[in-house]
C-alpha atoms as a PDB file:
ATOM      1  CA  UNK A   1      -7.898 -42.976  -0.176  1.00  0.00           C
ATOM      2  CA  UNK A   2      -4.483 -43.484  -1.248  1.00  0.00           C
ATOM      3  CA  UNK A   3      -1.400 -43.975   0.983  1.00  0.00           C
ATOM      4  CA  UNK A   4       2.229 -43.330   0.007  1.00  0.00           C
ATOM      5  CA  UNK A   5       3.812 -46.308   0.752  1.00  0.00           C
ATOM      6  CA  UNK A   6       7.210 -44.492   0.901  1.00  0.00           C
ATOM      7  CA  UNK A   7       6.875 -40.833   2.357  1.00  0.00           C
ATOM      8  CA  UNK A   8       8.013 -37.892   0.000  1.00  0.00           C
ATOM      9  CA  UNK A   9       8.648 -40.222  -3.273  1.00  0.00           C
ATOM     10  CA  UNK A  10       6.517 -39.858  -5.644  1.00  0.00           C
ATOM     11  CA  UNK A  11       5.458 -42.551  -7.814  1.00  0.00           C
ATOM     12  CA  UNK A  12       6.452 -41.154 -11.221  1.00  0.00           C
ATOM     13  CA  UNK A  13      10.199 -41.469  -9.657  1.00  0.00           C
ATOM     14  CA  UNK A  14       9.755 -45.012  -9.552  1.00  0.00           C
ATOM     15  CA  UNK A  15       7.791 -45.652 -12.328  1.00  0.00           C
ATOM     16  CA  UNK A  16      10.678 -43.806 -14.508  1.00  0.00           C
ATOM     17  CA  UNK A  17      12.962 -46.304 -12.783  1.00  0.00           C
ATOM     18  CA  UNK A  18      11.615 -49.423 -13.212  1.00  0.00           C
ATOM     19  CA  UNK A  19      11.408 -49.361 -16.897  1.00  0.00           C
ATOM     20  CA  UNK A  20      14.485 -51.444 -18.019  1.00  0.00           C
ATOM     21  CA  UNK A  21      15.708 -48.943 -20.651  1.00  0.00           C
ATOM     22  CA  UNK A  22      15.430 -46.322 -18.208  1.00  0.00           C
ATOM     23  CA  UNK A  23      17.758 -47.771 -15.745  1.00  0.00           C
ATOM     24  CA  UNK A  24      20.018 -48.416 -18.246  1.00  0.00           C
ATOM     25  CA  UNK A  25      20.380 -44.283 -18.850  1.00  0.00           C
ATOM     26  CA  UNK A  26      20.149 -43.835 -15.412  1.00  0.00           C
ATOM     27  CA  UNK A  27      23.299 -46.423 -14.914  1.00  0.00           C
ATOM     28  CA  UNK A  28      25.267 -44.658 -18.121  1.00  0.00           C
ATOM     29  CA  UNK A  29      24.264 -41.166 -16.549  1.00  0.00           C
ATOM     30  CA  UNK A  30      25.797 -41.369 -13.470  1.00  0.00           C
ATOM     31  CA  UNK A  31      29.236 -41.655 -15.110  1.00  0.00           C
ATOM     32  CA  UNK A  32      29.533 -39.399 -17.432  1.00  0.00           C
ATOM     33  CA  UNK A  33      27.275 -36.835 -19.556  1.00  0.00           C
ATOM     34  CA  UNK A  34      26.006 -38.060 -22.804  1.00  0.00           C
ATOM     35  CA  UNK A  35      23.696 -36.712 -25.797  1.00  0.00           C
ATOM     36  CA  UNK A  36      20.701 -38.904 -27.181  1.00  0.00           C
ATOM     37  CA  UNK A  37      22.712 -40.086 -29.925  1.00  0.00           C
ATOM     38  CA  UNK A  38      25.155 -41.547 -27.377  1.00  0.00           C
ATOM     39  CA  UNK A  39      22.258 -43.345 -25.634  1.00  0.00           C
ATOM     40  CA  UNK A  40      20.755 -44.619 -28.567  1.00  0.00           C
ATOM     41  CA  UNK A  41      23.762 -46.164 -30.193  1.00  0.00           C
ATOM     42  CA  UNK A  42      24.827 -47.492 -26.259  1.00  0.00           C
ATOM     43  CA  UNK A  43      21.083 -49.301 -25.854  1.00  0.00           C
ATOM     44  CA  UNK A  44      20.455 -50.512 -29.217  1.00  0.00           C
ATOM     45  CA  UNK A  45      17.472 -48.139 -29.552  1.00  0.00           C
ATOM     46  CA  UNK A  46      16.273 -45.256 -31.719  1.00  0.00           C
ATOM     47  CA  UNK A  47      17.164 -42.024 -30.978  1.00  0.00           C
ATOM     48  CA  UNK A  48      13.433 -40.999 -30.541  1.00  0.00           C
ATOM     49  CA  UNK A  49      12.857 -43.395 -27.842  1.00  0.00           C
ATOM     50  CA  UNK A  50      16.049 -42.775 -26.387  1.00  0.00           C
ATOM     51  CA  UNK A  51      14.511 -39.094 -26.192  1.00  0.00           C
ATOM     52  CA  UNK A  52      10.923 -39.904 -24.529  1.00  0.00           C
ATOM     53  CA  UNK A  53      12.982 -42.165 -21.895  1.00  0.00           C
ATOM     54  CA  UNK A  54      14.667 -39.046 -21.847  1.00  0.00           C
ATOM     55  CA  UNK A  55      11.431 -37.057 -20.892  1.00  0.00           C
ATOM     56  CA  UNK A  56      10.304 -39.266 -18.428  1.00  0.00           C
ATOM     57  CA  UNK A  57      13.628 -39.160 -16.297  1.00  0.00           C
ATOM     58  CA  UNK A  58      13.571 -35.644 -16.712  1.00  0.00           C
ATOM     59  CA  UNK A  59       9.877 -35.190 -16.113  1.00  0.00           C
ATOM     60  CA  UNK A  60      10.476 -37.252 -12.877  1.00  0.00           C
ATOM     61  CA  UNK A  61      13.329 -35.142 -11.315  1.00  0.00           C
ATOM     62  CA  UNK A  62      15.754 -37.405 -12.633  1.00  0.00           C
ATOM     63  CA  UNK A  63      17.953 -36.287 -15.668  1.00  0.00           C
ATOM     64  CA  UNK A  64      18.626 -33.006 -16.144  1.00  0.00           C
ATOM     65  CA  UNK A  65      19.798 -31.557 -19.708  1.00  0.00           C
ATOM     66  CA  UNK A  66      22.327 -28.513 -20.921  1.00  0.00           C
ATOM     67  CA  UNK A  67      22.788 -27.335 -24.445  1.00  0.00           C
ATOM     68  CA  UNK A  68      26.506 -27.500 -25.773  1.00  0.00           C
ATOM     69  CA  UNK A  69      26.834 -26.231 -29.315  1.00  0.00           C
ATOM     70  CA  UNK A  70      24.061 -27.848 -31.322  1.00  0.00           C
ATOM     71  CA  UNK A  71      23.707 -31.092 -28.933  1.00  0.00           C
ATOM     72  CA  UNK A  72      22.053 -31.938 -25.713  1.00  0.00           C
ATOM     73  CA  UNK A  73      23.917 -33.069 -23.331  1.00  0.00           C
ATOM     74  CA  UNK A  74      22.145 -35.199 -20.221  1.00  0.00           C
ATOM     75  CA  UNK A  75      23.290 -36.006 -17.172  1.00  0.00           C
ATOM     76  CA  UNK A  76      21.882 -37.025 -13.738  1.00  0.00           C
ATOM     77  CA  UNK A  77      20.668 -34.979 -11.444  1.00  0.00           C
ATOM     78  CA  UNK A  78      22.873 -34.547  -8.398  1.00  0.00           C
ATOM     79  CA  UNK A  79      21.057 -35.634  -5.325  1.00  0.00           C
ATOM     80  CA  UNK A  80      18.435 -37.517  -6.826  1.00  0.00           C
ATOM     81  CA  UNK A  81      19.004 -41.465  -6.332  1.00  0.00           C
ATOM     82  CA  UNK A  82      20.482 -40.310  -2.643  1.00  0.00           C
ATOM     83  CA  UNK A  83      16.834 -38.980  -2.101  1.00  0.00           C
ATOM     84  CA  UNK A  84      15.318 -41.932  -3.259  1.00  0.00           C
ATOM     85  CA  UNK A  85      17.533 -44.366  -1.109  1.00  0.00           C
ATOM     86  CA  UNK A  86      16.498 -42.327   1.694  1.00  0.00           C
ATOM     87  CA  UNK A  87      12.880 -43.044   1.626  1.00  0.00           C
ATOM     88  CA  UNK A  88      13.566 -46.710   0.731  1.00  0.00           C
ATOM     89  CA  UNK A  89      15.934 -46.935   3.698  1.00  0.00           C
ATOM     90  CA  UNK A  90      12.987 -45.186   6.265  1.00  0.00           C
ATOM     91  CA  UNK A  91      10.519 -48.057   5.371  1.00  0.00           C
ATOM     92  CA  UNK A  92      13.409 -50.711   6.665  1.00  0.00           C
ATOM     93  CA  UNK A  93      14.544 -48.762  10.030  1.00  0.00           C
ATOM     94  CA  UNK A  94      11.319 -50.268  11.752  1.00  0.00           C
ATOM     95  CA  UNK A  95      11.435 -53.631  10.162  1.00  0.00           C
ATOM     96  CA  UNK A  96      10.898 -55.613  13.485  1.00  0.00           C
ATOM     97  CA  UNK A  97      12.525 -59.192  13.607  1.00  0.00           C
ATOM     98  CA  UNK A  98      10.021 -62.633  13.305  1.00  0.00           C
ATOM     99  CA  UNK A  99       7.417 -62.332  15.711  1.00  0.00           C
ATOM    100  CA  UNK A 100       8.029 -59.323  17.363  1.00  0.00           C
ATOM    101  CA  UNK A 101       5.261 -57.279  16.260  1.00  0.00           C
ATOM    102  CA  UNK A 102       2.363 -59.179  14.874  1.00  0.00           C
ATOM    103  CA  UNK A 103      -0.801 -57.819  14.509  1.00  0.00           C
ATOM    104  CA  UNK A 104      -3.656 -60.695  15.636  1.00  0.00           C
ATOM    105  CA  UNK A 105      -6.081 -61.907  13.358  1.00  0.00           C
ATOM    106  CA  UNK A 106      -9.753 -61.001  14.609  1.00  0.00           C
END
């Protein structure tokens, strides 16, 4: 049986997100639009690793891409950390304080 330790995010979301290189994009998405070459040359990477991080973020929900001329051009996805911080902010609404709710030991 598996549980979903935060309702209505999938994992794939956070697995995308806790890759270092991935964040990285994810942090130079959210200010402006950028192609793979852009990415590359910003993270010291090659430009087809730059494109499977790429995948990933956009396989997760993440990134989403539009074709200008002969480049594609990435950006974030609107709404999709604000989803995210959602979730993570529903596990903390019923963190109760030292003591208060403590489940015995049998």
């Amino acid at each position: 049986m598996t549980i979903d330790v935060i309702p209505d995010v999938r994992a794939d979301v956070l697995k995308a997100l806790a890759e270092p290189r991935r964040w990285r994009i994810v942090e130079l998405l959210s200010c402006e639009e950028l192609c793979v070459c852009h990415l590359a040359e910003e993270i010291g990477i090659a430009q087809p690793l730059a494109s499977h991080h790429l995948k990933v973020l956009r396989d997760a929900g993440l990134v989403e891409s539009e074709k200008h001329r002969q480049w594609t051009y990435y950006r974030l996805r609107p709404g999709a950390l604000e989803d995210l911080a959602g979730a993570i902010g529903a596990i903390t609404s019923c963190c109760p304080t030292p003591g208060e709710r403590r489940r015995p030991c049998t």
